[in-house]
Every structure is written in C-alpha cells, then in structure tokens.
C-alpha atoms as a PDB file:
ATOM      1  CA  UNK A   1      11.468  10.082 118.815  1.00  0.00           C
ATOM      2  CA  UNK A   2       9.564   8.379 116.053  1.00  0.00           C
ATOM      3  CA  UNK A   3       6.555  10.178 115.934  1.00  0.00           C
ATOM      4  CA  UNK A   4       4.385   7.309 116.496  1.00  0.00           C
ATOM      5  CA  UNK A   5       1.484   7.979 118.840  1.00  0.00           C
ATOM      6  CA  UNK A   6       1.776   6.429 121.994  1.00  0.00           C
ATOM      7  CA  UNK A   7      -0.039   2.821 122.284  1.00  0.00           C
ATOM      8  CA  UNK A   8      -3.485   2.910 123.967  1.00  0.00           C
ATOM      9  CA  UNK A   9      -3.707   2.778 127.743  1.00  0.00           C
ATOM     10  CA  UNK A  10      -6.204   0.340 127.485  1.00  0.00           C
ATOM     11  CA  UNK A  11      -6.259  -3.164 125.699  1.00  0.00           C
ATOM     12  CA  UNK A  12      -9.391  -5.694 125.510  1.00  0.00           C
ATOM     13  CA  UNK A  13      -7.535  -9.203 126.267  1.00  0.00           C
ATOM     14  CA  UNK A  14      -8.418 -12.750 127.311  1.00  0.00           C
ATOM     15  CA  UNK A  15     -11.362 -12.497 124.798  1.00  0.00           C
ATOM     16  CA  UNK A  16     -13.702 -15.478 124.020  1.00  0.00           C
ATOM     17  CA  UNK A  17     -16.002 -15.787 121.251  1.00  0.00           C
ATOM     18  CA  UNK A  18     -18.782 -17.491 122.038  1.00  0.00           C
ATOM     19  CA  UNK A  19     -22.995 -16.563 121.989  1.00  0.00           C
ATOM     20  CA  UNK A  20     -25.350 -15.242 124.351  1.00  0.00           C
ATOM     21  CA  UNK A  21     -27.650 -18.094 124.364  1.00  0.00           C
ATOM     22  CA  UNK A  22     -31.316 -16.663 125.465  1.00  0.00           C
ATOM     23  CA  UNK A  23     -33.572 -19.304 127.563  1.00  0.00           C
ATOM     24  CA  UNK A  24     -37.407 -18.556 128.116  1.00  0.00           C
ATOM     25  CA  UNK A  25     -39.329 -20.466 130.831  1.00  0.00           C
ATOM     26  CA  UNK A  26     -42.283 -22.741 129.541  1.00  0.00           C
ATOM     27  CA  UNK A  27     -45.786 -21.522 130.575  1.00  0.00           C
ATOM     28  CA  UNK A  28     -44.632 -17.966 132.179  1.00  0.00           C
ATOM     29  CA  UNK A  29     -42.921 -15.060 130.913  1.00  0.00           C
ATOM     30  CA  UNK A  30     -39.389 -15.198 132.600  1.00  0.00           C
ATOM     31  CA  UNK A  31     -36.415 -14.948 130.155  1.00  0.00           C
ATOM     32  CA  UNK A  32     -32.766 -15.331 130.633  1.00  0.00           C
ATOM     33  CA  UNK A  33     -29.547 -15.347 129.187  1.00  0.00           C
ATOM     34  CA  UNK A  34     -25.511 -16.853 129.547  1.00  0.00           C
ATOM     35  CA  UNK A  35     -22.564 -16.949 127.602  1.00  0.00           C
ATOM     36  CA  UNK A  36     -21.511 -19.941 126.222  1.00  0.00           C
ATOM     37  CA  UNK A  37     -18.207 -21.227 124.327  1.00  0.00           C
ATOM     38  CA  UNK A  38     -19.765 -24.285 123.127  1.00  0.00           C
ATOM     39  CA  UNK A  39     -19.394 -24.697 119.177  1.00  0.00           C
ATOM     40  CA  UNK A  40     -22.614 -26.331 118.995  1.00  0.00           C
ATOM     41  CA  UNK A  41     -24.733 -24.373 121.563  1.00  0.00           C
ATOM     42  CA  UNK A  42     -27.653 -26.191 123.772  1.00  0.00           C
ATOM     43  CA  UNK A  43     -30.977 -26.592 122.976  1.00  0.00           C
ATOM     44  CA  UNK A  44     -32.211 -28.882 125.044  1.00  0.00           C
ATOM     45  CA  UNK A  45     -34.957 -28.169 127.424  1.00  0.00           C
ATOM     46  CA  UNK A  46     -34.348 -29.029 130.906  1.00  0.00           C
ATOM     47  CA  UNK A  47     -35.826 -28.426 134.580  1.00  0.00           C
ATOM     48  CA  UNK A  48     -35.069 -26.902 137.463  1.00  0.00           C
ATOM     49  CA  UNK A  49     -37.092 -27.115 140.553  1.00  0.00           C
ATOM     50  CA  UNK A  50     -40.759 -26.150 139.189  1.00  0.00           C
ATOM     51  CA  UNK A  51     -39.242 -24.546 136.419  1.00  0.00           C
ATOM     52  CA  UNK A  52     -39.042 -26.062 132.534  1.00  0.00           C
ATOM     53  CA  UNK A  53     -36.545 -24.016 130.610  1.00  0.00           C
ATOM     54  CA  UNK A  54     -36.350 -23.671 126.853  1.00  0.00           C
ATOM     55  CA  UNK A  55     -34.372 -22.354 124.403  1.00  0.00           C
ATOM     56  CA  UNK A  56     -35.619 -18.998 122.819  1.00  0.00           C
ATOM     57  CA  UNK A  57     -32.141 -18.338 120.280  1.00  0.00           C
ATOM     58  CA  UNK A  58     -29.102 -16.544 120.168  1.00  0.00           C
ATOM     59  CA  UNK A  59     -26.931 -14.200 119.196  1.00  0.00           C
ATOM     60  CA  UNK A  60     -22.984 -14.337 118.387  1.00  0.00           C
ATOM     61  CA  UNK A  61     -20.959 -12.736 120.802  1.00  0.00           C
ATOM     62  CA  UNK A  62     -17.719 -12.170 122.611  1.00  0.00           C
ATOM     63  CA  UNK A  63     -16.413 -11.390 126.336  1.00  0.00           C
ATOM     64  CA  UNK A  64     -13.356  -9.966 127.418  1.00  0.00           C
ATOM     65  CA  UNK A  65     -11.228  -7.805 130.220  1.00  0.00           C
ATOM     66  CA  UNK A  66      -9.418  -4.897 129.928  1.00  0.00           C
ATOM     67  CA  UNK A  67      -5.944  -4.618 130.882  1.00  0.00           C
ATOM     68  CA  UNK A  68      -4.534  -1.219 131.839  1.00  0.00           C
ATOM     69  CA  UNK A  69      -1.220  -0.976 130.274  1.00  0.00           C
ATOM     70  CA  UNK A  70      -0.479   1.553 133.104  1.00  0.00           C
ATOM     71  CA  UNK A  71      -0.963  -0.642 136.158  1.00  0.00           C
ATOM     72  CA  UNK A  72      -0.762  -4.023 134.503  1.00  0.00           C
ATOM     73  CA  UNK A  73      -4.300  -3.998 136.425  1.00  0.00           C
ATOM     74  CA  UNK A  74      -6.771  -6.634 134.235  1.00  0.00           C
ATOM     75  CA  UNK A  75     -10.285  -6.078 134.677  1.00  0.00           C
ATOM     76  CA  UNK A  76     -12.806  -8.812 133.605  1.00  0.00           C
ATOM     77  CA  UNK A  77     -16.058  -8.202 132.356  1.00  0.00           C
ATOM     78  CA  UNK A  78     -17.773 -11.600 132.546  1.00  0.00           C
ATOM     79  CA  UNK A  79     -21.249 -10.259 133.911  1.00  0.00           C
ATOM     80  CA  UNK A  80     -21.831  -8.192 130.524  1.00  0.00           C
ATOM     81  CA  UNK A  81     -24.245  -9.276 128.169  1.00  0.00           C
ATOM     82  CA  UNK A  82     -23.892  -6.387 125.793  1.00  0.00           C
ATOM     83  CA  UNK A  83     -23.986  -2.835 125.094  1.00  0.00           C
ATOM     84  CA  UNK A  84     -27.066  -1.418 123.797  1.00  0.00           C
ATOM     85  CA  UNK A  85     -27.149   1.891 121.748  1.00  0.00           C
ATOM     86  CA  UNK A  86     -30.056   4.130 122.709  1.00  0.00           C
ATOM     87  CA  UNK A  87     -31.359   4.548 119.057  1.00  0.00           C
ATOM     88  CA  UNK A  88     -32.360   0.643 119.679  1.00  0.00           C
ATOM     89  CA  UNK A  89     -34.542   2.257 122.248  1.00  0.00           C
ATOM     90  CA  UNK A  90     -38.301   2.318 122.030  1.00  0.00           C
ATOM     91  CA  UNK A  91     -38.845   6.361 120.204  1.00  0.00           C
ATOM     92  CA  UNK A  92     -40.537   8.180 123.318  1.00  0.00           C
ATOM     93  CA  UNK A  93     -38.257   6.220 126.394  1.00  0.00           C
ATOM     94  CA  UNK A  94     -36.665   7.896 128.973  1.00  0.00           C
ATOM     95  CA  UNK A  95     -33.659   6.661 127.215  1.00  0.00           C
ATOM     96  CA  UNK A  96     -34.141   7.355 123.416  1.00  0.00           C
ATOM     97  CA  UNK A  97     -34.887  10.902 124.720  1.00  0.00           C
ATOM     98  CA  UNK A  98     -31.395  11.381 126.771  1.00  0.00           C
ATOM     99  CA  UNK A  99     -29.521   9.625 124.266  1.00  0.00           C
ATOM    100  CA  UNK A 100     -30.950  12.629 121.103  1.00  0.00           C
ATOM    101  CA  UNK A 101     -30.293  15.251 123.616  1.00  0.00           C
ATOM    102  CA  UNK A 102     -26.887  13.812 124.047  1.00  0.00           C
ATOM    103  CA  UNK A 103     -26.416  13.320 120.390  1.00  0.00           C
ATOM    104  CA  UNK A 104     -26.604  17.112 119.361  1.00  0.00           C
ATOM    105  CA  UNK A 105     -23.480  17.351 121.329  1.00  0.00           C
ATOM    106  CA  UNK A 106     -21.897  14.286 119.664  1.00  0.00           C
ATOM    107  CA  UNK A 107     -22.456  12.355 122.234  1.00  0.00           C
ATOM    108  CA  UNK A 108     -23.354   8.720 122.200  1.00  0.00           C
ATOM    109  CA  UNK A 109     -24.899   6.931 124.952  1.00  0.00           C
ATOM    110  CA  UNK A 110     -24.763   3.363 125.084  1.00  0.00           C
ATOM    111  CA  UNK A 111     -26.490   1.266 127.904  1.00  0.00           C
ATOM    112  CA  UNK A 112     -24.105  -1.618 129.794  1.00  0.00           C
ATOM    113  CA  UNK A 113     -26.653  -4.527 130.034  1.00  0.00           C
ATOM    114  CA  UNK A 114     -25.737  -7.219 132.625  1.00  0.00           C
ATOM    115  CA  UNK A 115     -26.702 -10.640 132.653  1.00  0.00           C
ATOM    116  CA  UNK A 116     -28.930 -11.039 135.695  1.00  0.00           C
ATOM    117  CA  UNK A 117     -27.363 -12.140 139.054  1.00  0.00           C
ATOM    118  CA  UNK A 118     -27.287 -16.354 140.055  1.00  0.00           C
ATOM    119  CA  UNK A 119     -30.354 -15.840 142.031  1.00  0.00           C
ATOM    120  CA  UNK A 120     -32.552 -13.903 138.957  1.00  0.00           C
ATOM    121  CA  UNK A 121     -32.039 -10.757 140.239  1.00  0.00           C
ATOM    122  CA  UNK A 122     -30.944  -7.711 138.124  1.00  0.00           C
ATOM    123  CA  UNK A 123     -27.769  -6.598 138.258  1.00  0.00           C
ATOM    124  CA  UNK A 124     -26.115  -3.465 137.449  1.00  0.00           C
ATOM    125  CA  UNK A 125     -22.234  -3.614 135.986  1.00  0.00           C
ATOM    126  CA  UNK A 126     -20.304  -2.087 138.607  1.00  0.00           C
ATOM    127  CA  UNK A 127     -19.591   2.091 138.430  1.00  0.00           C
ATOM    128  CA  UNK A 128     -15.944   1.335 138.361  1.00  0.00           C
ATOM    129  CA  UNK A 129     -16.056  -1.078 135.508  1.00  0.00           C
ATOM    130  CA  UNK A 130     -18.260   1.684 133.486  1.00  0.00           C
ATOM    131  CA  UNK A 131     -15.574   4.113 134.502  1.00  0.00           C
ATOM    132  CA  UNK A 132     -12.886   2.076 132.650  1.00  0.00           C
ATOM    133  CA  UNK A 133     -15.476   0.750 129.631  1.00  0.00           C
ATOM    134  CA  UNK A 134     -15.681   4.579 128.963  1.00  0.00           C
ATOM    135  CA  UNK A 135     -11.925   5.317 128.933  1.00  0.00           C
ATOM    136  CA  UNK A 136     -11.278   2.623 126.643  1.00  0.00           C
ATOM    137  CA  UNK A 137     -13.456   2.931 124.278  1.00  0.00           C
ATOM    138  CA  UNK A 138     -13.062   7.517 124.107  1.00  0.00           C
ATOM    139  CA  UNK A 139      -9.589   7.014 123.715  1.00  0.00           C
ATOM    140  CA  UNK A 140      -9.562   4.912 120.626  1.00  0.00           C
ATOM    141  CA  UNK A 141     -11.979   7.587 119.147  1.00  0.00           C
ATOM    142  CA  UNK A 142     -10.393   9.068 115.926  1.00  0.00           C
ATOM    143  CA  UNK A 143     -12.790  12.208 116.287  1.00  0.00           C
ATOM    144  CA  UNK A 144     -12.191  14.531 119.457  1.00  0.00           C
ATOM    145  CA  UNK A 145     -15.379  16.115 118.536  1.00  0.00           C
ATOM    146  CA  UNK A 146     -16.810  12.695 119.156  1.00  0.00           C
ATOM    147  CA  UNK A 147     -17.785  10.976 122.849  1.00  0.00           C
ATOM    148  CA  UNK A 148     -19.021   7.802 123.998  1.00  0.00           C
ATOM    149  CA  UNK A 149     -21.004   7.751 127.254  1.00  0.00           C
ATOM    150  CA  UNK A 150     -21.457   4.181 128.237  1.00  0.00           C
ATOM    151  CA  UNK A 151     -23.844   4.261 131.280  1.00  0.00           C
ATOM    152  CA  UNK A 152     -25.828   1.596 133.698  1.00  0.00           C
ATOM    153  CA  UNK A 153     -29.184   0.077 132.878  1.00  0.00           C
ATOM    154  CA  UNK A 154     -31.328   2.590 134.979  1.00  0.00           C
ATOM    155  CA  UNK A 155     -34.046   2.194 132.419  1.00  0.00           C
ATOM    156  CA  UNK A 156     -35.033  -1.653 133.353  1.00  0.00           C
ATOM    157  CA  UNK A 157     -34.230  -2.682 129.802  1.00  0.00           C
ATOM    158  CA  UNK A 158     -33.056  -6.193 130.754  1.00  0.00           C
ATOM    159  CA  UNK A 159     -36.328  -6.856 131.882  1.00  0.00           C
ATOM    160  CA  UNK A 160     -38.195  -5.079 129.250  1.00  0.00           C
ATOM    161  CA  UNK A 161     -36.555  -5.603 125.613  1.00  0.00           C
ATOM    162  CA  UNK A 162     -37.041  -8.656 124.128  1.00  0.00           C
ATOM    163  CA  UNK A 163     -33.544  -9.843 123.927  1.00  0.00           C
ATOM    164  CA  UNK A 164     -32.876  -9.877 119.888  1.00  0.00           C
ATOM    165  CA  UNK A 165     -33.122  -5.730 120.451  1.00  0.00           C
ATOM    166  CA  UNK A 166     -29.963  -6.477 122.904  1.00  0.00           C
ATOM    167  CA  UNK A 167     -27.172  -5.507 120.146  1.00  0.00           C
ATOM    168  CA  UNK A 168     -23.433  -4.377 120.049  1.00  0.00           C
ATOM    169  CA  UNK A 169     -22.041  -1.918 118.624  1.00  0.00           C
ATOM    170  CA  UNK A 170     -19.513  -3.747 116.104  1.00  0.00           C
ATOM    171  CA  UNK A 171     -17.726  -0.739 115.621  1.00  0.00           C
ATOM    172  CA  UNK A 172     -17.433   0.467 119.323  1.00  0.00           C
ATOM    173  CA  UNK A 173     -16.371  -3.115 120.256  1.00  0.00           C
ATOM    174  CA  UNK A 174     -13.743  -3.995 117.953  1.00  0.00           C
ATOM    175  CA  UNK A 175     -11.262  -1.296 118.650  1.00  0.00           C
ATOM    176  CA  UNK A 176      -8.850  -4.400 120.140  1.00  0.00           C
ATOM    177  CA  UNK A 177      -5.144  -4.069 118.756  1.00  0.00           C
ATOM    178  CA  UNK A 178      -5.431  -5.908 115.234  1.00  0.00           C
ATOM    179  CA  UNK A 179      -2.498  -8.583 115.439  1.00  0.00           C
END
C-alpha cells in the first residue's frame, strides 16, 4: 500500500475546445446559441425560412463526457451550454436568494444551462446527467466542509440572461486529470 489516494471515480474525457457562438434574429428578439470547433468561427448572416440570423458574439468554451471509471460507462454532455453560478444572478431572483441561503452552509449552487432543443424549445439537462455532474465535481473538492449543488434551469434563465452573463466556473470545470 502506497498511500496514494485512490484515483477519482469520475474523469471528464473526449473534451473539445471550441466557443459557444451566440446568434440573435434580425428585427425580433429571439437569441440562440451552438458549439462550434471551427478556428475561425462564423459570422455570416444567413436565413432560414422567414428568419435572418446574425451573429451577436461569443464566448470560449469547451464540451466533454464523463467516464465512470467504475462502469467504464461514458456519459456525454453535448446539450450543455454552461454552468452558471448563482452570484451571476440578478440580486433579488428566486435564484440569487436560494443560492445565499445555500451559501451559509457552504454550499454552492450552480445552474446547468442547456442549449435549447432543434425545434427552439427549452430544454432541461437530464436529472441523471445532473446526478453524475454533481458527483464529479464534490469529489474532486479538497474541502469536505465544502459542496457543490449543480441543479436544472427552473428559473427560465436561458431565456432571460443575456448570454455574456452565461459563465463557467474555471475553477469548478477544470478539475480534469492534468496529463
């Protein structure tokens, strides 16, 4: 026996950096957002049906999956935009008030923000994937006093925030194995 701590359960892998490029429509207030890869991302304004899209900016970014080093089980995460801390929130929100009662008992809630659905729709990231973003990310915690609580978006923010306020946590996120 060595001593050493036993390696994480969990493991971010098959991560891509890339940006979450943010597209508003011309003449109306609809907004949107992908992931892209591209080097050089696309600016270009285009159509679809009725529609005249535009680019609004973007924002560096990553995705990945987690593998569970216990079941060889890989989960991808592809329909996550980001993970939004609830001090970002608006002072007053439904959220910014959980998230300080939360935070007395070291507890920090983060928001799982999903890129909306092929048809426009919202879309919530999955229970089970929030299940395993939470175990991940509390058991690279050096603090046991410490807890993340990574939760859905019941608080509309997709819709509501512009997207700049859409951040990650650079700290929470890049607990992946250095090489």
């Amino acid at each position: 026996m060595t001593g050493q701590p036993a390696p994480p359960r969990y493991q971010m892998v098959n991560v891509h950096n890339g940006y979450v490029i943010i597209e508003k429509e011309v003449g109306g207030h609809a907004a949107r957002a992908y992931f892209s890869t591209e080097p050089v991302p696309p600016k270009e304004e285009y159509r679809e049906g009725s529609r005249i899209w535009k680019y609004g900016g973007m924002a560096q970014s990553f995705q990945f999956d987690i593998l569970d080093r216990e079941t060889g089980t890989v989960t991808p995460f592809r329909e996550m935009l980001g993970l939004m801390y609830y001090g970002c929130a608006r002072p007053g929100t439904d959220l910014r008030r959980l998230g300080e009662l939360a935070h007395e008992d070291r507890i920090s809630i983060y928001v799982a923000l999903a890129y909306e659905a092929p048809d426009g729709s919202p879309r919530q990231m999955p229970i089970e994937k929030l299940s395993i973003l939470n175990r991940a990310f509390n058991e690279r915690l050096r603090s046991a006093e410490k807890k993340i609580l990574i939760v859905p978006d019941c608080f509309g923010l997709y819709n509501e925030l512009s997207h700049g306020e859409i951040m990650i946590d650079f700290g929470l996120t890049a607990m992946e194995e250095e090489a």
